[in-house]
Protein backbone atom coordinates (compact mmCIF):
# COMPACT_ATOMS: atom_id res chain seq x y z
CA UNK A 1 0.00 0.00 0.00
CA UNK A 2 1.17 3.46 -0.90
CA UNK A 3 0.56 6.84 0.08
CA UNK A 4 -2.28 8.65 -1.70
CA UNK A 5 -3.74 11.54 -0.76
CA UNK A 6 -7.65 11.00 -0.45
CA UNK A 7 -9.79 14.03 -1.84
CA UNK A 8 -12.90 15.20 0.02
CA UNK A 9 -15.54 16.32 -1.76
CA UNK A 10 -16.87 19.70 0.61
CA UNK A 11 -13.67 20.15 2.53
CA UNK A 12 -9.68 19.49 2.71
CA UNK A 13 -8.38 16.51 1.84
CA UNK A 14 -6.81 13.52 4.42
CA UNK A 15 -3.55 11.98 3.61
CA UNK A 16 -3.31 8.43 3.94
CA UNK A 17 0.68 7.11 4.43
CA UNK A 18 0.67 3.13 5.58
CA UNK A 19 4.20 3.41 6.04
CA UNK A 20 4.21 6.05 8.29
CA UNK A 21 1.16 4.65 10.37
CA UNK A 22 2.82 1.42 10.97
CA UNK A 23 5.76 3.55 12.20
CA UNK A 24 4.14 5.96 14.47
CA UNK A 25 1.76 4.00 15.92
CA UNK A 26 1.80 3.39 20.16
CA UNK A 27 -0.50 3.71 22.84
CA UNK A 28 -2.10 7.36 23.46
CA UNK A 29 -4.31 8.79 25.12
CA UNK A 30 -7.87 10.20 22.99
CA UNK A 31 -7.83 13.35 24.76
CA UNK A 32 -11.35 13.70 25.98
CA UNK A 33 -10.20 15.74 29.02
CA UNK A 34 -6.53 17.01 29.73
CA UNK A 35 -5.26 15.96 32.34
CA UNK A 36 -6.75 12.44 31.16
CA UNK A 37 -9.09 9.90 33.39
CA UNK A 38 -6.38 8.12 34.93
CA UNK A 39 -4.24 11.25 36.11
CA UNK A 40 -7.57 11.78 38.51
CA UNK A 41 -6.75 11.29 42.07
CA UNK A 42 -8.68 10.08 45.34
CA UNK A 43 -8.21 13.28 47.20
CA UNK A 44 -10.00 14.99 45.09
CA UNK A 45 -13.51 15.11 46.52
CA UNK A 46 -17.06 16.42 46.69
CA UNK A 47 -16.47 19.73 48.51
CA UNK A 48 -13.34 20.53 46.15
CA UNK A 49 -16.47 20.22 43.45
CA UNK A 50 -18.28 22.75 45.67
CA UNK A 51 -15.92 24.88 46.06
CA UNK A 52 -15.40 24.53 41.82
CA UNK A 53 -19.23 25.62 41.62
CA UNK A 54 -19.06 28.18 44.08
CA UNK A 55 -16.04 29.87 42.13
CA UNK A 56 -18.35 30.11 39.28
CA UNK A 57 -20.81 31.33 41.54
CA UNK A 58 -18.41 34.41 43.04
CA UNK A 59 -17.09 35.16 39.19
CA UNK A 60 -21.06 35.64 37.71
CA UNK A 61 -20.77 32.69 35.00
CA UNK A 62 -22.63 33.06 32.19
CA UNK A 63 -21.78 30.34 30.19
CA UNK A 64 -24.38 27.61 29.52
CA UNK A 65 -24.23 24.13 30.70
CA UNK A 66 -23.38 20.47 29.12
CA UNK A 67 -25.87 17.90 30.30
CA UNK A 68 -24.37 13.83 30.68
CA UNK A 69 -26.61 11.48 32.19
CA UNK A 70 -25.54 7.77 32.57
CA UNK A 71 -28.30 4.88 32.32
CA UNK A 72 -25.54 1.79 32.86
CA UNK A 73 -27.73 -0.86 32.07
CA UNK A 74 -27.75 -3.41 29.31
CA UNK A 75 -30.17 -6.30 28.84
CA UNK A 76 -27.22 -8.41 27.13
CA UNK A 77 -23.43 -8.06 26.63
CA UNK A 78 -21.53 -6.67 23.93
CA UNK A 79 -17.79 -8.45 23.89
CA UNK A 80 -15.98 -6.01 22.37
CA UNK A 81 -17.21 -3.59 24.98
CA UNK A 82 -15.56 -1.35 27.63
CA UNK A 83 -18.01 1.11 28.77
CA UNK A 84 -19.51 0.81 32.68
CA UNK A 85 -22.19 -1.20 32.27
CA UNK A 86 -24.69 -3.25 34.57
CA UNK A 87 -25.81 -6.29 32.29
CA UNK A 88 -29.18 -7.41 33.93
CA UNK A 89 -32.83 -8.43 32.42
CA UNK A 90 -34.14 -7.43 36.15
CA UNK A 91 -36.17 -3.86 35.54
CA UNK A 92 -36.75 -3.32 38.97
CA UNK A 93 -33.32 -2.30 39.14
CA UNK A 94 -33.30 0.49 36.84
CA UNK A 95 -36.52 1.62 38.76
CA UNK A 96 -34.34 1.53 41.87
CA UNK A 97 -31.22 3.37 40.08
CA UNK A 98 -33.62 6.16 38.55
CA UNK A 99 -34.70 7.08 42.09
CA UNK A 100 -31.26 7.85 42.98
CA UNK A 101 -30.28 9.70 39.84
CA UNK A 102 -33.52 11.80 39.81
CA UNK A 103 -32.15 12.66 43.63
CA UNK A 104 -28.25 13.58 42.26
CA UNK A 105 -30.18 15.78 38.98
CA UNK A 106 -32.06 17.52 42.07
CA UNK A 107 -28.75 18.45 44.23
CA UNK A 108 -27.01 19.55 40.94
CA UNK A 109 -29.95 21.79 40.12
CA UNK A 110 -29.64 23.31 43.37
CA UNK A 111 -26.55 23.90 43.54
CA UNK A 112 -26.53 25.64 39.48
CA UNK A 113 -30.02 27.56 40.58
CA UNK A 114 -29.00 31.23 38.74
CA UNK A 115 -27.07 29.63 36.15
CA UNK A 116 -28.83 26.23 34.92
CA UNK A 117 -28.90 27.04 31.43
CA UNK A 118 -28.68 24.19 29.57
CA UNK A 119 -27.64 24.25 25.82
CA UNK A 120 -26.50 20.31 25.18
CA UNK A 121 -27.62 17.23 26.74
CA UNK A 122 -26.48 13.40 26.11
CA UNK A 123 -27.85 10.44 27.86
CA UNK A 124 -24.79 7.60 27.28
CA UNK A 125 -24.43 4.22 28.57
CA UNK A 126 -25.32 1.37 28.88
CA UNK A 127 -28.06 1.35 27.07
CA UNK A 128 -30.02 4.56 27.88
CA UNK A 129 -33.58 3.14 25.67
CA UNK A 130 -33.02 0.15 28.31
CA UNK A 131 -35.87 2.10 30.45
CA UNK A 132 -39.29 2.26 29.68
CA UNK A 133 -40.62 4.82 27.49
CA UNK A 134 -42.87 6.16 30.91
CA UNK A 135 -39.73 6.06 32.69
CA UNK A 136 -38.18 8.30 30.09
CA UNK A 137 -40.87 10.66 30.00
CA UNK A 138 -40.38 10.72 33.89
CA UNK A 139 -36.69 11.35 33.74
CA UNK A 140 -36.87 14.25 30.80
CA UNK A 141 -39.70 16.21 33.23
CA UNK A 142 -36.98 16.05 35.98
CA UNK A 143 -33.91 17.24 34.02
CA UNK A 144 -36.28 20.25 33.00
CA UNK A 145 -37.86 20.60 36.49
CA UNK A 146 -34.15 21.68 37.90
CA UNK A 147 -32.41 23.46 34.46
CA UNK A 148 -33.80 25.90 32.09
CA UNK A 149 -33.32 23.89 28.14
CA UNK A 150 -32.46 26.66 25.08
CA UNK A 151 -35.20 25.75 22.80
CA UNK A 152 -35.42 22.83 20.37
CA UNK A 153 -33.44 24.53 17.79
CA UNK A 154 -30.62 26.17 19.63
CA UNK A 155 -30.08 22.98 22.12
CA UNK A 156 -28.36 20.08 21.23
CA UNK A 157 -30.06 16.80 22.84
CA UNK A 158 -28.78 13.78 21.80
CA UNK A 159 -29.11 9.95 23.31
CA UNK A 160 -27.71 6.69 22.55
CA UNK A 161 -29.87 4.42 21.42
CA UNK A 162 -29.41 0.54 20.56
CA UNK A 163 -31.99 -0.40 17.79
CA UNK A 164 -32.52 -3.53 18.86
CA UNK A 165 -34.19 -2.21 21.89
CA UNK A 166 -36.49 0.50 19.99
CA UNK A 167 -39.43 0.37 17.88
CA UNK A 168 -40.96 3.70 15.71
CA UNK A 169 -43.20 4.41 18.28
CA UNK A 170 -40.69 4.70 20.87
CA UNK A 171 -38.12 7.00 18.51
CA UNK A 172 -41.07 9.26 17.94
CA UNK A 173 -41.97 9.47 21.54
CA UNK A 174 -38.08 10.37 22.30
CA UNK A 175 -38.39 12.98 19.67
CA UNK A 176 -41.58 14.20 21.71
CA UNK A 177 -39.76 13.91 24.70
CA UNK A 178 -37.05 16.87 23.44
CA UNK A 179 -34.21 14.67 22.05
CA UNK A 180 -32.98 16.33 18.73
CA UNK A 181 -30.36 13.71 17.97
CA UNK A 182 -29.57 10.08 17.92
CA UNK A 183 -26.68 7.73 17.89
CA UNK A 184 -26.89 4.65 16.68
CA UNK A 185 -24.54 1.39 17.83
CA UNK A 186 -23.88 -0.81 15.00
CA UNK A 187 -20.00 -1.43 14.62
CA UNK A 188 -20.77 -3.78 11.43
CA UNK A 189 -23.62 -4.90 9.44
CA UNK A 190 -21.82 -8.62 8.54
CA UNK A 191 -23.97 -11.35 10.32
CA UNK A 192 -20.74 -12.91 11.64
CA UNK A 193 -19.13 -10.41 13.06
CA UNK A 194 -22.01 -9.69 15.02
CA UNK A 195 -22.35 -13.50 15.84
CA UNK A 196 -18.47 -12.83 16.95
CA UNK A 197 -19.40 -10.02 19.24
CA UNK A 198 -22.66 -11.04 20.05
CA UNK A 199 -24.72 -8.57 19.03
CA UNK A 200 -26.90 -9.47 16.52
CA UNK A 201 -28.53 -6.42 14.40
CA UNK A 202 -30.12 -7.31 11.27
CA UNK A 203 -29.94 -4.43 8.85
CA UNK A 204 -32.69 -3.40 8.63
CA UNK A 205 -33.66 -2.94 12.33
CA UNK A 206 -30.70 0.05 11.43
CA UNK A 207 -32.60 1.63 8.43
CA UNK A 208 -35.75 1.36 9.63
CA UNK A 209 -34.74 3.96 12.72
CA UNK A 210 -32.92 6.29 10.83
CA UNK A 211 -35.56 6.31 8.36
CA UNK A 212 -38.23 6.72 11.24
CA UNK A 213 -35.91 9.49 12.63
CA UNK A 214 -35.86 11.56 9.32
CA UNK A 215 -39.30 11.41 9.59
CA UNK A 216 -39.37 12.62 13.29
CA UNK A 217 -37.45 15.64 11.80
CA UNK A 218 -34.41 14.67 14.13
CA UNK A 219 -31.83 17.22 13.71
CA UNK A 220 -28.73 14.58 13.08
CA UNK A 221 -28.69 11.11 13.12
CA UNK A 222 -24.60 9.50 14.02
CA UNK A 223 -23.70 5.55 13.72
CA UNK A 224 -20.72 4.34 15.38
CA UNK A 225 -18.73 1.59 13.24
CA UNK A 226 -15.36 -0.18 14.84
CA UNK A 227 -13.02 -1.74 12.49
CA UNK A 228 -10.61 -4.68 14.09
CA UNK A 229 -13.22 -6.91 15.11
CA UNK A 230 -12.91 -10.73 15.03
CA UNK A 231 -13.98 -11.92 11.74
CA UNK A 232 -13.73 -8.62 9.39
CA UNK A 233 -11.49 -8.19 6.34
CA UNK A 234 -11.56 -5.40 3.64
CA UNK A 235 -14.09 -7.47 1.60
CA UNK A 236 -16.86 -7.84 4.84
CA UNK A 237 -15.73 -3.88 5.51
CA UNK A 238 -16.46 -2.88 2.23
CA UNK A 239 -19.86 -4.49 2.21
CA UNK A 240 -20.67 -2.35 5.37
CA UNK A 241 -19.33 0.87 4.39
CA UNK A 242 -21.40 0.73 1.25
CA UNK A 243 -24.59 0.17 3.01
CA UNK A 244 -23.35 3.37 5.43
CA UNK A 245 -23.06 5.44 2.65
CA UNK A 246 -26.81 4.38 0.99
CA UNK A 247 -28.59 5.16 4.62
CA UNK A 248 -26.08 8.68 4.65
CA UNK A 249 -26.24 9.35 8.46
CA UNK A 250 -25.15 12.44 9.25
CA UNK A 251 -22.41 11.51 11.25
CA UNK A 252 -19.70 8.42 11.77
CA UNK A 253 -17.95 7.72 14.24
CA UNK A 254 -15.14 4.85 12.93
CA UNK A 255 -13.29 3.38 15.98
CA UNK A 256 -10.49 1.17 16.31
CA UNK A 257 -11.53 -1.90 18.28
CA UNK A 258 -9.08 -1.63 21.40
CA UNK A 259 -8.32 -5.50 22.71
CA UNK A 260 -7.14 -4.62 26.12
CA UNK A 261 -9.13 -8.06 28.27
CA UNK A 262 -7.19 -7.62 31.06
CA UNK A 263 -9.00 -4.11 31.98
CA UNK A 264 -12.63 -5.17 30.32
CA UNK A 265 -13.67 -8.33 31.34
CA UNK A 266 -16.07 -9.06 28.17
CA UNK A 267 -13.23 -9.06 25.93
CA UNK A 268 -11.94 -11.98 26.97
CA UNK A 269 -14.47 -14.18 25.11
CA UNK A 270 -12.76 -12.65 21.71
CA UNK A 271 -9.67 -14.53 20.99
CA UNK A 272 -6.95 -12.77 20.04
CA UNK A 273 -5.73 -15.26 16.80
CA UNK A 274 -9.30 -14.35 16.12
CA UNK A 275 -8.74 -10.97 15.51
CA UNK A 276 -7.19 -9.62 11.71
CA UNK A 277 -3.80 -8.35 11.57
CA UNK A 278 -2.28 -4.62 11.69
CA UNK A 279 -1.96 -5.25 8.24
CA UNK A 280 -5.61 -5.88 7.65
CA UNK A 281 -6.67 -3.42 9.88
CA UNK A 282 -4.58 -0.31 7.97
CA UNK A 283 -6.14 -1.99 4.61
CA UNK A 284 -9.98 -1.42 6.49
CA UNK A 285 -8.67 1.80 7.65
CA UNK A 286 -8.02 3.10 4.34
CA UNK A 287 -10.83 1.29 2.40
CA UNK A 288 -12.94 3.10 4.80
CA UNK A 289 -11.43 6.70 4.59
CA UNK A 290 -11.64 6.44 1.06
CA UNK A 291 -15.15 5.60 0.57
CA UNK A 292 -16.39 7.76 2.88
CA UNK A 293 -14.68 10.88 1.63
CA UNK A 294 -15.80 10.09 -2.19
CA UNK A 295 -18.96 9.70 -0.46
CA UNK A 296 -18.81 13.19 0.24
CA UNK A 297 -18.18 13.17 4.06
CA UNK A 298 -15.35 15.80 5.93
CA UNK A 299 -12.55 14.23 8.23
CA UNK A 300 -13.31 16.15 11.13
CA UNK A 301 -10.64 14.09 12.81
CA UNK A 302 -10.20 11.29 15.78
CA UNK A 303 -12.32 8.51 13.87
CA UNK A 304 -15.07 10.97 12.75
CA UNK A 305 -16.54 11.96 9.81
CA UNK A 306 -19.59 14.39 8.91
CA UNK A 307 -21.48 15.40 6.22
CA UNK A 308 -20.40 19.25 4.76
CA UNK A 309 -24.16 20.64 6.28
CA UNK A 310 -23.94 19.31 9.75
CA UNK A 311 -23.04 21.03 12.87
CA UNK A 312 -20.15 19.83 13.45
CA UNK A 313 -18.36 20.40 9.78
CA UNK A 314 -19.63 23.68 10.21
CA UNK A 315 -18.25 24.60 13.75
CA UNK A 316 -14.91 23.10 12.35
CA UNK A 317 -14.88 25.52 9.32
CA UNK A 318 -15.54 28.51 11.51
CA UNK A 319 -13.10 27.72 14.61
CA UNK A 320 -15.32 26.70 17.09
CA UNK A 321 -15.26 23.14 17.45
CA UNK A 322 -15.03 21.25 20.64
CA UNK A 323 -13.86 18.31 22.24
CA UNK A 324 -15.27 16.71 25.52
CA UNK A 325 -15.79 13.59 27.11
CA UNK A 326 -19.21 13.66 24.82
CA UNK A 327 -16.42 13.71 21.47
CA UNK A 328 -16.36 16.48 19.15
CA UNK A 329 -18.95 19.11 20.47
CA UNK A 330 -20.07 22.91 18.94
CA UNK A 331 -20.88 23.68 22.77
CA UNK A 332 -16.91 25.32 23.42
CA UNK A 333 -17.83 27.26 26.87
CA UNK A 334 -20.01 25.05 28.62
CA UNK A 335 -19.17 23.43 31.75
CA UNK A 336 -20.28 19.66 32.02
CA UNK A 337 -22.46 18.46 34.77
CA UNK A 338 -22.61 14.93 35.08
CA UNK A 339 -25.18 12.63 36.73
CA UNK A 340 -25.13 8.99 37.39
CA UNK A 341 -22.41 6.23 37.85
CA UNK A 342 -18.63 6.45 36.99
CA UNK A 343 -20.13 10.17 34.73
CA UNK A 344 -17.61 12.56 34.78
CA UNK A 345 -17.98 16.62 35.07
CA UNK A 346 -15.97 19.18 33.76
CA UNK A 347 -16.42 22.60 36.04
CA UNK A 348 -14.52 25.79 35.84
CA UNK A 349 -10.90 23.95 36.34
CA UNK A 350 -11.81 21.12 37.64
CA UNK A 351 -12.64 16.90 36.61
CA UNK A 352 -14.82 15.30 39.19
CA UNK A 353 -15.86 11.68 38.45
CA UNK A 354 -18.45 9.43 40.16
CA UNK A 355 -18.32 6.26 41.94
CA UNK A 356 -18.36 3.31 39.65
CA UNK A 357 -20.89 0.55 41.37
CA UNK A 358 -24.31 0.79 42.43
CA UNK A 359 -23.90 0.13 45.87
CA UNK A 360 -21.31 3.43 46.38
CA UNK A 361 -23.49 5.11 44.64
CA UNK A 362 -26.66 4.61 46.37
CA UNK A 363 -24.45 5.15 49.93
CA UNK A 364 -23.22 8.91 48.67
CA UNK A 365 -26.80 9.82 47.61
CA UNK A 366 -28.04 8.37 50.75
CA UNK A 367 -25.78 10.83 52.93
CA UNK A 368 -27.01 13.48 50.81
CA UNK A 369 -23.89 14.30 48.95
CA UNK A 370 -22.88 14.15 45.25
CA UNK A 371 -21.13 10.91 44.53
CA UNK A 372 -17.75 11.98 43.41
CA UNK A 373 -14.82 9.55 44.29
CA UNK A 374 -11.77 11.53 42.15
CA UNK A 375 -10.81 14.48 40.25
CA UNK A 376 -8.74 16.95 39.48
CA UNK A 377 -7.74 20.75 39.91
CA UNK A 378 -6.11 22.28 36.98
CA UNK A 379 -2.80 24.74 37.54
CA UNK A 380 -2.30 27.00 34.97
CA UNK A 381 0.31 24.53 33.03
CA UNK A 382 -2.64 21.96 32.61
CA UNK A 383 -4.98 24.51 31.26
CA UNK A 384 -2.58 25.95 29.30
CA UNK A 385 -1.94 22.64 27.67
CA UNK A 386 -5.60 21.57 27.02
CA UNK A 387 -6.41 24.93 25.31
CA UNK A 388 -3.32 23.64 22.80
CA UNK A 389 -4.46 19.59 22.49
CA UNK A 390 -7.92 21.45 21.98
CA UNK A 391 -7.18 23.47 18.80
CA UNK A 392 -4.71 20.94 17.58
CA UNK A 393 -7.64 18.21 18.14
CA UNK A 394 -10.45 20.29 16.65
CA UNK A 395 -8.82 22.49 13.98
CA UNK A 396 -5.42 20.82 13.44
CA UNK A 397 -3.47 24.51 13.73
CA UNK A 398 -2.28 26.40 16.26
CA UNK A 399 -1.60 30.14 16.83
CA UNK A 400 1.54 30.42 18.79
CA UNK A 401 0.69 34.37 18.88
CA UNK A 402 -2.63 33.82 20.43
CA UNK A 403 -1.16 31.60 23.54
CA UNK A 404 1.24 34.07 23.97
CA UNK A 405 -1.32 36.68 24.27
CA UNK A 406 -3.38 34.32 26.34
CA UNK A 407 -0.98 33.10 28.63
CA UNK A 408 2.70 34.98 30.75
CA UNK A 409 4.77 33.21 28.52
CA UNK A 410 6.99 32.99 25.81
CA UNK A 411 6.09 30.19 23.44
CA UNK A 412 9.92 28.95 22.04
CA UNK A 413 11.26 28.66 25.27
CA UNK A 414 8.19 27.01 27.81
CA UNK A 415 7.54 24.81 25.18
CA UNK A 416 11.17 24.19 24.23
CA UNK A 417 11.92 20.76 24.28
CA UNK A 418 7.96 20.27 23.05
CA UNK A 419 9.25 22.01 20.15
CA UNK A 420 12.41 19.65 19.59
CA UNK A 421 10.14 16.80 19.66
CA UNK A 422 7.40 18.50 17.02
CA UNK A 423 10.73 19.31 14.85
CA UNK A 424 10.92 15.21 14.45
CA UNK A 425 7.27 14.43 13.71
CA UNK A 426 8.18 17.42 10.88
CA UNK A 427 11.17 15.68 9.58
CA UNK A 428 8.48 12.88 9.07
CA UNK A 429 6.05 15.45 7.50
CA UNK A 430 3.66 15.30 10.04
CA UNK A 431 3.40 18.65 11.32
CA UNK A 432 4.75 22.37 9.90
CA UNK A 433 6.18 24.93 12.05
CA UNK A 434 7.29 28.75 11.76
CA UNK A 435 7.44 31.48 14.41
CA UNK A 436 3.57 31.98 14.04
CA UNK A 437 1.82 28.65 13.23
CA UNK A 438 1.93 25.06 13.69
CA UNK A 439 0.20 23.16 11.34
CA UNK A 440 -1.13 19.61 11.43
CA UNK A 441 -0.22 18.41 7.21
CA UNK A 442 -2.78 16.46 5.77
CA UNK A 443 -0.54 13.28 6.68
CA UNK A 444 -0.80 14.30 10.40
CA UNK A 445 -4.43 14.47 10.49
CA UNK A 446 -5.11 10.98 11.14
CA UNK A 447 -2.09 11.28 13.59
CA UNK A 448 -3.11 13.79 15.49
CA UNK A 449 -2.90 12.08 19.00
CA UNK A 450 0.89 11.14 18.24
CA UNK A 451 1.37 14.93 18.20
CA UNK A 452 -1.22 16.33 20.76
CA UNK A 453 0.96 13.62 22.91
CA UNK A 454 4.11 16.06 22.47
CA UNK A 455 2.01 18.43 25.24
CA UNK A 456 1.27 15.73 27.63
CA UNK A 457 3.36 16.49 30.34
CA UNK A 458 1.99 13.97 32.37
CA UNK A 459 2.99 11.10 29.76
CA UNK A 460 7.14 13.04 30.29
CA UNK A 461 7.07 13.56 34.26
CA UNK A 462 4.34 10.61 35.47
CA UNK A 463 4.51 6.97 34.23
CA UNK A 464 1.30 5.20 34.48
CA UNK A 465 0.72 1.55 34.08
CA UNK A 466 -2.84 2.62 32.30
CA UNK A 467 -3.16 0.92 29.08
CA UNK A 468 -4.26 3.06 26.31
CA UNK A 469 -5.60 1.89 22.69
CA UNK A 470 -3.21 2.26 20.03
CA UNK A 471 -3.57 5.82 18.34
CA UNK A 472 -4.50 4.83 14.83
């Protein structure tokens, strides 16, 4: 395989180089958050989130809010799956769980009361459509009961939603119900991959929602696809991607299936000499970026692709694109409150992140305090650095004028042996640099977490045994 550069029909193009993937490819972090998950420490509790709150309180914020709510439950389990997740067919305990999380929604609302305007909310999971349609309704009335939602067509409401658990009644009811966007799980369409992951999805239980959901005038429907899984090759990969590009979601997310079983406990019934090779996986990597760009879809970078009209192509063109523990995001100023097991928030300077089990969480709620077991308080160095992974991430250039005018420093000498390190990925053509700009090249794109890694001090200073999936 060669290098060819891959033209986009509605925006710039995406470089393709097998030869330097196979070379620069490691473990990395996604950058979600910076600091990352695992650099979140213990004594970092629920009145340092008060105090976090209270700061915003004292400085007047008027920046909207990020909704995440967390429904962990699933009636069956994915293998290739590492998200916190309850796997139970017992509804009673959902019933029990919603209780709780109604009661964490309620001391969050409190505490924002004066500045609980909401602009985007995501329900994750889990399987968030695993609870009833009433119970739903019930939840929704609650989230609005304690924050004030921008209107239908400034908000951005999304939810998860497995189709397999979802019929056209129930998308139209979640339309009703104020969600303006969904996202789809279907990682492939092949009927034995899915027998290899167990999750079986015939087709057109897919179609059939997203054709339901056009109907429902949903603002953006998104379908998640994961290449790497036992059982796919370029021919099975092509046969997906083809049907992607007929239904034309509005979004794709492409991830690279991550085999880490000693962390996820469901991944251990997928055998690795099950699994294709790097080889086959660059070959399904590049099928994929190529059909999808002829198709007419923009790289917006980190395994996802839009079409030219949707929010998030646009927010890219104009600068304003975002990147939170949600993904890519147009929402750049809000703070993220987040309710329900293991969720994490992002307030003022600080990461706060739940307990993980049921039981924990049930005991914290019971005392009458949020559940956060971790966190972190950003210095000025970390915030300094996420505001660079941030524009690297979301517009792949960087103004070295505009930190300088940001920040009390001078760029070529804080960031001097960064810079050293950025003049290598340049000898390898992955990034350009001058006194004003650096610029991700077109051959970087797709590499981007190699160089937003350059700025991880925490990857130069603090060794962690955390095992992170491999960055392309």
């Amino acid at each position: 395989m060669v290098a060819s550069a891959i033209p986009m029909v509605a925006g710039p193009s995406v470089e393709f180089d097998a030869q330097l993937v196979r070379k620069m490819s490691q473990s990395g972090p996604r950058y979600t958050s910076y600091p990352t998950a695992d650099r979140f420490v213990d004594t970092f509790g629920y009145r340092d989130y008060l105090q976090a709150v209270a700061g915003l309180r004292t400085r007047g914020s008027r920046n909207p809010l990020s909704l995440y709510v967390h429904i962990p439950f699933c009636e069956n389990i994915c293998y290739y799956c590492a998200c916190n997740k309850i796997i139970t067919k017992n509804r009673d305990k959902a019933a029990t769980y919603l209780s709780y999380l109604k009661h964490e929604i309620e001391m969050q609302g409190k505490l924002f009361d004066g500045m609980n305007h909401v602009e985007q909310l995501h329900l994750g999971g889990g399987t968030p459509t695993y609870i009833s349609d009433a119970q739903m309704a019930d939840l929704m009335t609650h989230l609005h009961r304690w924050f004030r939602f921008a209107e239908d067509e400034a908000g951005e409401y999304s939810i998860e939603v497995d189709p397999r658990t979802v019929s056209a009644e129930r998308v139209a009811s979640l339309r009703r119900q104020g969600f303006n966007r969904l996202s789809l799980g279907v990682q492939d369409f092949d009927p034995l991959v899915q027998k290899a992951v167990n999750r079986i999805q015939p087709e057109h239980l897919t179609l059939d929602i997203i054709d339901v959901a056009r109907q429902e005038r949903f603002r953006s429907v998104s379908i998640d696809l994961i290449y790497g899984l036992p059982g796919q090759n370029v021919i099975s990969m092509a046969q997906t991607l083809a049907k992607v590009v007929r239904a034309r979601p509005d979004r794709i997310s492409l991830y690279n299936y991550a085999h880490l079983p000693h962390l996820f406990k469901p991944q251990r019934r997928i055998l690795e000499q099950h699994l294709p090779g790097a080889e086959a996986k660059l070959d399904m990597l590049a099928l994929s970026i190529r059909r999808l760009t002829e198709a007419g879809y923009v790289y917006i970078g980190m395994d996802h692709f839009a079409l030219p009209t949707d929010d998030l192509a646009v927010a890219q063109q104009q600068g304003r694109l975002h990147r939170n523990f949600q993904g890519y995001s147009t929402h750049a100023e809000s703070d993220m409150v987040a309710c329900g097991v293991s969720a994490i928030s992002a307030v003022a300077s600080t990461y706060s992140q739940n307990v993980k089990t049921l039981e924990a969480y049930y005991d914290a709620i019971d005392k009458n305090e949020l559940p956060i077991v971790r966190g972190i308080r950003l210095n000025m160095d970390d915030v300094l650095r996420r505001l660079i992974i941030q524009r690297l991430m979301c517009n792949f250039e960087l103004s070295i004028a505009s930190i300088e005018t940001a920040y009390p420093i001078t760029f070529a000498s804080y960031f001097q042996s960064e810079l050293e390190e950025l003049r290598k990925l340049e000898e390898d053509g992955l990034v350009l640099i001058d006194e004003e700009w650096i610029t991700v090249t077109m051959k970087g794109r797709l590499l981007i977490r190699n160089i937003c890694m350059v700025f991880d001090r925490y990857l130069h200073t603090k060794p962690t045994e955390q095992r992170y999936s491999k960055t392309i």
